[in-house]
N, C-alpha and C. Protein backbone atom coordinates (compact mmCIF):
# COMPACT_ATOMS: atom_id res chain seq x y z
N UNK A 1 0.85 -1.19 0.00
CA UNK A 1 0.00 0.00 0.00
C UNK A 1 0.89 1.24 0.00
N UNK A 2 0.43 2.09 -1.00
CA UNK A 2 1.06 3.29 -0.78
C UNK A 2 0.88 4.73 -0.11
N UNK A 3 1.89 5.01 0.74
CA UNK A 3 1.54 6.19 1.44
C UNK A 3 2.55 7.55 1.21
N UNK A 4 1.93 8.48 1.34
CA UNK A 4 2.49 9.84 1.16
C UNK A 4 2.28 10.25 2.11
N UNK A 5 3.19 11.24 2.36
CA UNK A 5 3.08 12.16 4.06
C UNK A 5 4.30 12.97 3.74
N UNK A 6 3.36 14.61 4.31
CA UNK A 6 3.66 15.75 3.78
C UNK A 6 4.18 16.34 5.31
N UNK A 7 5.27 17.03 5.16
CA UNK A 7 5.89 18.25 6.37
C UNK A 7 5.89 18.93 6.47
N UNK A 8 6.45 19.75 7.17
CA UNK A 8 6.66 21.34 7.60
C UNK A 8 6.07 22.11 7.09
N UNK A 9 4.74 22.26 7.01
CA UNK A 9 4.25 23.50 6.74
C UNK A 9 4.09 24.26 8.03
N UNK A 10 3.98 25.42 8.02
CA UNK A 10 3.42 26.27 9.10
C UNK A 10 2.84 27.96 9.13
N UNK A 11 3.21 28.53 9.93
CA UNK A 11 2.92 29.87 9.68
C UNK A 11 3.96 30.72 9.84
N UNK A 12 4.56 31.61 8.75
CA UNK A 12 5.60 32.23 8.58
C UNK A 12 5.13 33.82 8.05
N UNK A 13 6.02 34.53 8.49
CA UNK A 13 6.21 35.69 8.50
C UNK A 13 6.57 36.25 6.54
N UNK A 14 5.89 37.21 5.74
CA UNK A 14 6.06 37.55 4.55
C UNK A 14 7.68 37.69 4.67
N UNK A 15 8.57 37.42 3.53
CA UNK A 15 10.04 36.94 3.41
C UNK A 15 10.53 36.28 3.94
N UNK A 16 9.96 34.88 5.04
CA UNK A 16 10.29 34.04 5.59
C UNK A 16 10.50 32.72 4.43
N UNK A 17 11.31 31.79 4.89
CA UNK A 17 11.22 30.57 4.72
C UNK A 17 10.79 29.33 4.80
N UNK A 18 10.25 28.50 4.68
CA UNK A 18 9.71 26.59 4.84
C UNK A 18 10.24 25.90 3.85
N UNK A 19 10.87 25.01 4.98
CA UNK A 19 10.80 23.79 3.56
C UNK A 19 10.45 22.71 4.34
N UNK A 20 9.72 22.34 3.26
CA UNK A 20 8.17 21.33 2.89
C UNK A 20 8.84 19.80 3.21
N UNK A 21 8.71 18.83 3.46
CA UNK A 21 9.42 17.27 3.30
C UNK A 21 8.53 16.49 2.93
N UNK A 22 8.46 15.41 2.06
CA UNK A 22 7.41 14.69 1.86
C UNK A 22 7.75 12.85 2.07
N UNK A 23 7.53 12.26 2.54
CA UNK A 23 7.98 10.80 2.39
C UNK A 23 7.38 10.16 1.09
N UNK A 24 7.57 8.77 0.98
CA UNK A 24 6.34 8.06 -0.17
C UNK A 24 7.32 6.49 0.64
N UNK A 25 5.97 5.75 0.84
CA UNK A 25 6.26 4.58 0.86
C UNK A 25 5.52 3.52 0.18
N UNK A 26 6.17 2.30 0.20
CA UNK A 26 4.88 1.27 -0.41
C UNK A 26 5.28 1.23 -1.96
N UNK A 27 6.63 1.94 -2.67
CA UNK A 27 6.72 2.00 -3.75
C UNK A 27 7.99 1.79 -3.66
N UNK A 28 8.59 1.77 -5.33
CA UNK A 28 10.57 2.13 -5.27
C UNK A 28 10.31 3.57 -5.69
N UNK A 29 10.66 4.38 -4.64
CA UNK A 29 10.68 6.00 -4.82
C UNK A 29 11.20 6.18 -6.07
N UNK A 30 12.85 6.03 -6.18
CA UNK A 30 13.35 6.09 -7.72
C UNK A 30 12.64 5.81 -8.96
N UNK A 31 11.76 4.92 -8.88
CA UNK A 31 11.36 4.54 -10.06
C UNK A 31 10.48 5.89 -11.28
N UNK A 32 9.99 6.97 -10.02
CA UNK A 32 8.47 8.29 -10.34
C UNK A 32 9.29 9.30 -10.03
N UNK A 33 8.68 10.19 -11.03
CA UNK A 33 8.62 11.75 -10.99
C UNK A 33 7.85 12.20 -9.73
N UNK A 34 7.88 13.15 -9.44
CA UNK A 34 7.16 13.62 -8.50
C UNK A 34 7.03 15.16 -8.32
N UNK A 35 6.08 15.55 -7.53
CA UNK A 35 5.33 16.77 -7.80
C UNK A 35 4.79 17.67 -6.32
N UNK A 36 4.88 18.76 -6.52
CA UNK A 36 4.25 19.68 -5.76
C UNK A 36 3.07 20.21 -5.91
N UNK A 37 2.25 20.16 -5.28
CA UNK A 37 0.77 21.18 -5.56
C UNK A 37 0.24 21.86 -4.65
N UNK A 38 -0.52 22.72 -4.62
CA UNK A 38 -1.24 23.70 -4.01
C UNK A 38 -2.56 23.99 -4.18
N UNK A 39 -3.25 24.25 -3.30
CA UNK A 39 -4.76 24.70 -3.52
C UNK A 39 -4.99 25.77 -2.17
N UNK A 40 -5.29 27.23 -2.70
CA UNK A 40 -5.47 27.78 -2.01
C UNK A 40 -6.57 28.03 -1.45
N UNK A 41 -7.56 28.47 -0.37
CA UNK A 41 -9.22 28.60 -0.23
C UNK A 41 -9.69 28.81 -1.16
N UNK A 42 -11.25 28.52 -1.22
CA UNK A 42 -11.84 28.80 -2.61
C UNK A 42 -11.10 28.87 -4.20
N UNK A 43 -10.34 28.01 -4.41
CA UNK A 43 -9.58 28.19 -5.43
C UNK A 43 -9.03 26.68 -6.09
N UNK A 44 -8.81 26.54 -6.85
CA UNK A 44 -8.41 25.13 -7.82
C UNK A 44 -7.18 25.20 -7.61
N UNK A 45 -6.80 24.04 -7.41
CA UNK A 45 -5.30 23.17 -7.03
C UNK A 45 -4.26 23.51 -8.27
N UNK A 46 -3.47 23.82 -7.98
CA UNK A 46 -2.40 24.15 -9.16
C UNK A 46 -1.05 23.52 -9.16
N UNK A 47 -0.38 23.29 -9.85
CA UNK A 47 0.95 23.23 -9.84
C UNK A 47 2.01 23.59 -9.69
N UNK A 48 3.09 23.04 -8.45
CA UNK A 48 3.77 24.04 -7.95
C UNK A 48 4.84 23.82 -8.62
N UNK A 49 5.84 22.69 -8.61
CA UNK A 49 7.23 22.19 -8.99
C UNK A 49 7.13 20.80 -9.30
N UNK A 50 7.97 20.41 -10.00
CA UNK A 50 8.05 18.76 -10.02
C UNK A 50 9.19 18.44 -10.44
N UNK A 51 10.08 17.09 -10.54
CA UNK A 51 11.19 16.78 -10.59
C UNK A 51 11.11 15.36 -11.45
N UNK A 52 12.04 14.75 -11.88
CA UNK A 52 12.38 13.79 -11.89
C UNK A 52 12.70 12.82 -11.29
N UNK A 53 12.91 11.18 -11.81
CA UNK A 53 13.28 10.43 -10.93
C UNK A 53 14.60 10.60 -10.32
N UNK A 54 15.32 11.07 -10.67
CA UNK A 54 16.86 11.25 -10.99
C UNK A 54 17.36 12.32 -9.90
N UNK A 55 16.33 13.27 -10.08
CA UNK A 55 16.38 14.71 -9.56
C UNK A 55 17.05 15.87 -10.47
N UNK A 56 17.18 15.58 -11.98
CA UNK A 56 18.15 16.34 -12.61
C UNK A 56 17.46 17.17 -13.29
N UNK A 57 16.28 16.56 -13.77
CA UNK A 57 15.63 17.72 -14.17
C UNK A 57 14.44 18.02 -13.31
N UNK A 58 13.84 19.28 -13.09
CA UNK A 58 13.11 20.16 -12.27
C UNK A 58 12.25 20.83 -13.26
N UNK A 59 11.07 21.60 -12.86
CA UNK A 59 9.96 22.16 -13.61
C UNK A 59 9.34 23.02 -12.45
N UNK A 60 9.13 24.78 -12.63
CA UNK A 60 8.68 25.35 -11.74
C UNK A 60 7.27 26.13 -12.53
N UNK A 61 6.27 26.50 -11.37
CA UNK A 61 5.59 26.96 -12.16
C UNK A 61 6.15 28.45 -12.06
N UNK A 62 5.74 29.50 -13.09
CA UNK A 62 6.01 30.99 -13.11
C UNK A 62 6.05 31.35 -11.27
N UNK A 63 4.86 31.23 -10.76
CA UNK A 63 4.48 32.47 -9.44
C UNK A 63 5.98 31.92 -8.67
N UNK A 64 6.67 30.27 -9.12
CA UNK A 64 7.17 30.37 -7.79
C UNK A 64 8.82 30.28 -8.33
N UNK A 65 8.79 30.43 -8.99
CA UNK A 65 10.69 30.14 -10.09
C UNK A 65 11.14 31.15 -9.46
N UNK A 66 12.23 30.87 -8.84
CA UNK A 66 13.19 31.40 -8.46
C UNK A 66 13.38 31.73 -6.95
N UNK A 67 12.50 31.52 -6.39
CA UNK A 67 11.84 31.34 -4.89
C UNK A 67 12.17 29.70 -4.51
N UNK A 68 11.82 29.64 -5.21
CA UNK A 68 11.44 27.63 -4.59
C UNK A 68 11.95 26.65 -4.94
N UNK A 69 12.61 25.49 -4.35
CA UNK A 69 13.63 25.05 -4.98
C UNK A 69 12.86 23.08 -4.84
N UNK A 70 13.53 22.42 -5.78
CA UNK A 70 12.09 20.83 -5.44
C UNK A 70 13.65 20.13 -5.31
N UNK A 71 13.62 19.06 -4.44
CA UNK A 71 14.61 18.41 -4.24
C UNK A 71 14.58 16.98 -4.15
N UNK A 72 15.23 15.70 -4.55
CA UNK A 72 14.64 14.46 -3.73
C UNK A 72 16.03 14.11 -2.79
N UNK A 73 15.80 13.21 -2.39
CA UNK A 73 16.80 12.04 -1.48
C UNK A 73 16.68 10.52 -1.98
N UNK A 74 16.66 10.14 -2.99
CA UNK A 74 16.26 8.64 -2.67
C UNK A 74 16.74 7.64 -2.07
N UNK A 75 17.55 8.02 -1.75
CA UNK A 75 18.42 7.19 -0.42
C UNK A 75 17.68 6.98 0.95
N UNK A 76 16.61 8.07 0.95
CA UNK A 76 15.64 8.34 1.97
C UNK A 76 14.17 8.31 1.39
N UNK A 77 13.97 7.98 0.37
CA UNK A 77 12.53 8.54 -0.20
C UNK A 77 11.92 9.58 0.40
N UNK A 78 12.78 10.73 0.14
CA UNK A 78 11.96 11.74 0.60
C UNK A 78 12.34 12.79 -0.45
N UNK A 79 10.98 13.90 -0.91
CA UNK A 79 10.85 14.88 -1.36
C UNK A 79 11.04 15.87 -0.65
N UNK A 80 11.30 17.42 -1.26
CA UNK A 80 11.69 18.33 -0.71
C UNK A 80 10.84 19.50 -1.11
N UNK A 81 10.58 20.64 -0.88
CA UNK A 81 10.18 21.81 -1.05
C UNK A 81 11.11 22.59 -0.12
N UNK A 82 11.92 23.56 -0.65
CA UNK A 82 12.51 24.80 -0.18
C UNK A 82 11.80 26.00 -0.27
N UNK A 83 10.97 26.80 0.55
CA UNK A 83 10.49 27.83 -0.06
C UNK A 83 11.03 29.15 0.44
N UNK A 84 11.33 30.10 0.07
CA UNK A 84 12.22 31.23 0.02
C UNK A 84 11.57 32.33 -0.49
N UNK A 85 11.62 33.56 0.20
CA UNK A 85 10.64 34.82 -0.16
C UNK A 85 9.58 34.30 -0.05
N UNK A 86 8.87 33.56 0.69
CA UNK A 86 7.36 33.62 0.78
C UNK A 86 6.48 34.90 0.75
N UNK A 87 5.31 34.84 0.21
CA UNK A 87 4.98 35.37 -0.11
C UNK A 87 3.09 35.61 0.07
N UNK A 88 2.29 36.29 0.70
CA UNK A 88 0.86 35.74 1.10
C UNK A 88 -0.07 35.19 0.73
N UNK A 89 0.34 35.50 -0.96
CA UNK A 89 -0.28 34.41 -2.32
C UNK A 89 0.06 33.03 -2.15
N UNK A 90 1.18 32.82 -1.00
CA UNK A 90 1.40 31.41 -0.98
C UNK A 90 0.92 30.90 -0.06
N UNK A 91 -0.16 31.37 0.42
CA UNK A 91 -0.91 30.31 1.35
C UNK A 91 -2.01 29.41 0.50
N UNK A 92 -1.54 28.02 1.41
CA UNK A 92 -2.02 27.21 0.88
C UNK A 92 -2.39 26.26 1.42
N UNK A 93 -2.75 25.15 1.37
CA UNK A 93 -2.37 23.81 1.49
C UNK A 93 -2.00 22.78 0.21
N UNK A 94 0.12 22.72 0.76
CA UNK A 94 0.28 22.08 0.04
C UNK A 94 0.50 20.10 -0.16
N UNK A 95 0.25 20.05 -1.33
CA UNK A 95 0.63 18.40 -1.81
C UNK A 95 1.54 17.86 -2.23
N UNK A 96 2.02 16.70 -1.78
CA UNK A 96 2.91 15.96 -2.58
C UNK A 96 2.42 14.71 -3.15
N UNK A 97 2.96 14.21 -4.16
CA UNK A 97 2.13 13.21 -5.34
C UNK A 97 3.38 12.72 -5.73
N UNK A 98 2.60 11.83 -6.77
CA UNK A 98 3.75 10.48 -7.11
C UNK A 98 3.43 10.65 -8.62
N UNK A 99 4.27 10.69 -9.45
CA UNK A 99 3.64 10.56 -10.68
C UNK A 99 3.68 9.25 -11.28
N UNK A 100 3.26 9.18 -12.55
CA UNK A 100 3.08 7.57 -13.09
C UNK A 100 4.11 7.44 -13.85
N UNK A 101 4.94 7.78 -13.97
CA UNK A 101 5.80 8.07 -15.02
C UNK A 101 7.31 8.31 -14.18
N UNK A 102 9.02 8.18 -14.82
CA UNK A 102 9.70 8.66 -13.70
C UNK A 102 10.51 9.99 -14.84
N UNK A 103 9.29 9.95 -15.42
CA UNK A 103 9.85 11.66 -15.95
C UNK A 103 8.58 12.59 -15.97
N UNK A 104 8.59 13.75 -16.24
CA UNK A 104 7.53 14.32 -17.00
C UNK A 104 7.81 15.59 -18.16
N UNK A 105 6.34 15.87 -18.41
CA UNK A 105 6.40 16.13 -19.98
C UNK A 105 6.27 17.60 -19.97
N UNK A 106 7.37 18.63 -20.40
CA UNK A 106 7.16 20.04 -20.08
C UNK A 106 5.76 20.50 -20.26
N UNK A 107 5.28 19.53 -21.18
CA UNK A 107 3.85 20.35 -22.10
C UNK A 107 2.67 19.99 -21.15
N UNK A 108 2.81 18.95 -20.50
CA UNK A 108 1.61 18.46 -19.44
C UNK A 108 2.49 18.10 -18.35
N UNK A 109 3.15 19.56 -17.51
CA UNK A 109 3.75 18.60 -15.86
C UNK A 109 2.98 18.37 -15.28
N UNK A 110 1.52 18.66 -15.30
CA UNK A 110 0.85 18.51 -13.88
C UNK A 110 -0.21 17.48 -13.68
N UNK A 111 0.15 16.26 -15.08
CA UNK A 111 -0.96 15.46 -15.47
C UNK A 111 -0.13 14.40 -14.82
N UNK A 112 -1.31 12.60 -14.61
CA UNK A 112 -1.06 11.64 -14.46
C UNK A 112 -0.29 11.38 -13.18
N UNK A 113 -0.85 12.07 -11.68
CA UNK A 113 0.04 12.06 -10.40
C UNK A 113 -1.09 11.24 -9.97
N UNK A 114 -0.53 9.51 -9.56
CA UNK A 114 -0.96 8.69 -8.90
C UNK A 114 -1.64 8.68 -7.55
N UNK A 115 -0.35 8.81 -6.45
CA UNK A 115 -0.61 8.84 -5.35
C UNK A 115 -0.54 9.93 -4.51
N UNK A 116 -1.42 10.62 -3.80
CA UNK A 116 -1.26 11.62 -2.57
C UNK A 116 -1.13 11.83 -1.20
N UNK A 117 -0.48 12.91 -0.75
CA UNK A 117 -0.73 12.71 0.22
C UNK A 117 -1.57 13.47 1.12
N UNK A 118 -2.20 13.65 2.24
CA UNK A 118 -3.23 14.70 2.81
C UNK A 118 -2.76 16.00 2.74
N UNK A 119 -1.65 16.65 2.78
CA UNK A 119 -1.21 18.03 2.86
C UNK A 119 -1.05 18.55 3.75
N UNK A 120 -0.26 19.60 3.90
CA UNK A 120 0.41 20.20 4.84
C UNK A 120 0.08 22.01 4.78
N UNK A 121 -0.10 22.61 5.79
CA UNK A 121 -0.76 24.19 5.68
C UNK A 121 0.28 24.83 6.04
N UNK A 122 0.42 25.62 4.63
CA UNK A 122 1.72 26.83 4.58
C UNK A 122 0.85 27.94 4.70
N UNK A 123 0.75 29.12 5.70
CA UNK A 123 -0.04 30.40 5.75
C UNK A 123 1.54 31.44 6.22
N UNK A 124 0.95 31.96 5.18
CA UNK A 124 1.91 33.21 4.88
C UNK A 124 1.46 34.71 5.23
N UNK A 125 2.12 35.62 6.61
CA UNK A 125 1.01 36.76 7.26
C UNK A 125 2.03 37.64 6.72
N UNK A 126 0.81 38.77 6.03
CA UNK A 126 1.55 40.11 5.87
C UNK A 126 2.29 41.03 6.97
């Protein structure tokens, strides 16, 4: 059975920092791409970052490039989120996912993510 479980979110100060940790078990981590998401109140889930199996290649969306950094461990099966300059647009609750695939496709990153996990609440105060 597979499980996801999401970290460190919390409540941070505007130009503060979090970084996010995600586990995945029940799988060979290496094998999937994997992904970041967000859904803020009243609002549709979006795409934050995603990576490869490898970790070599990375994919950010616009709001957060250059702020946010996606990382893995597979030595640990664990995912990463660095977030940097936060910002109050970035409150959220965010996700981590498994994709089906151990790459993804610039033209569709945010399609075909298997497994989730419940999420973690990043609130960002002006």
């Amino acid at each position: 059975q597979v499980q996801v479980v999401e970290s460190g979110g919390g409540l941070v100060q505007a130009g503060g920092s979090l970084r996010l940790s995600c586990t995945a078990s029940g799988l060979t981590f290496d094998d999937y791409a994997m992904g970041w998401f967000r859904q803020a109140a009243g609002k549709e889930r979006e795409g934050v970052s995603c990576i490869s199996w490898s970790g070599r290649s990375t994919y950010y969306a616009d709001s957060v490039k250059g702020r946010f950094t996606i990382s893995r461990d597979n030595a640990k099966n664990t995912l990463y989120l660095q977030m940097n300059n936060l910002k109050p647009e970035d409150t959220a609750m965010y996700y981590c996912a498994v994709k089906s695939t151990s790459y993804y496709n610039e033209n569709s990153p945010w399609m075909e993510y298997n497994y989730w996990g419940q999420g973690t609440q990043v609130t960002v105060s002006s």
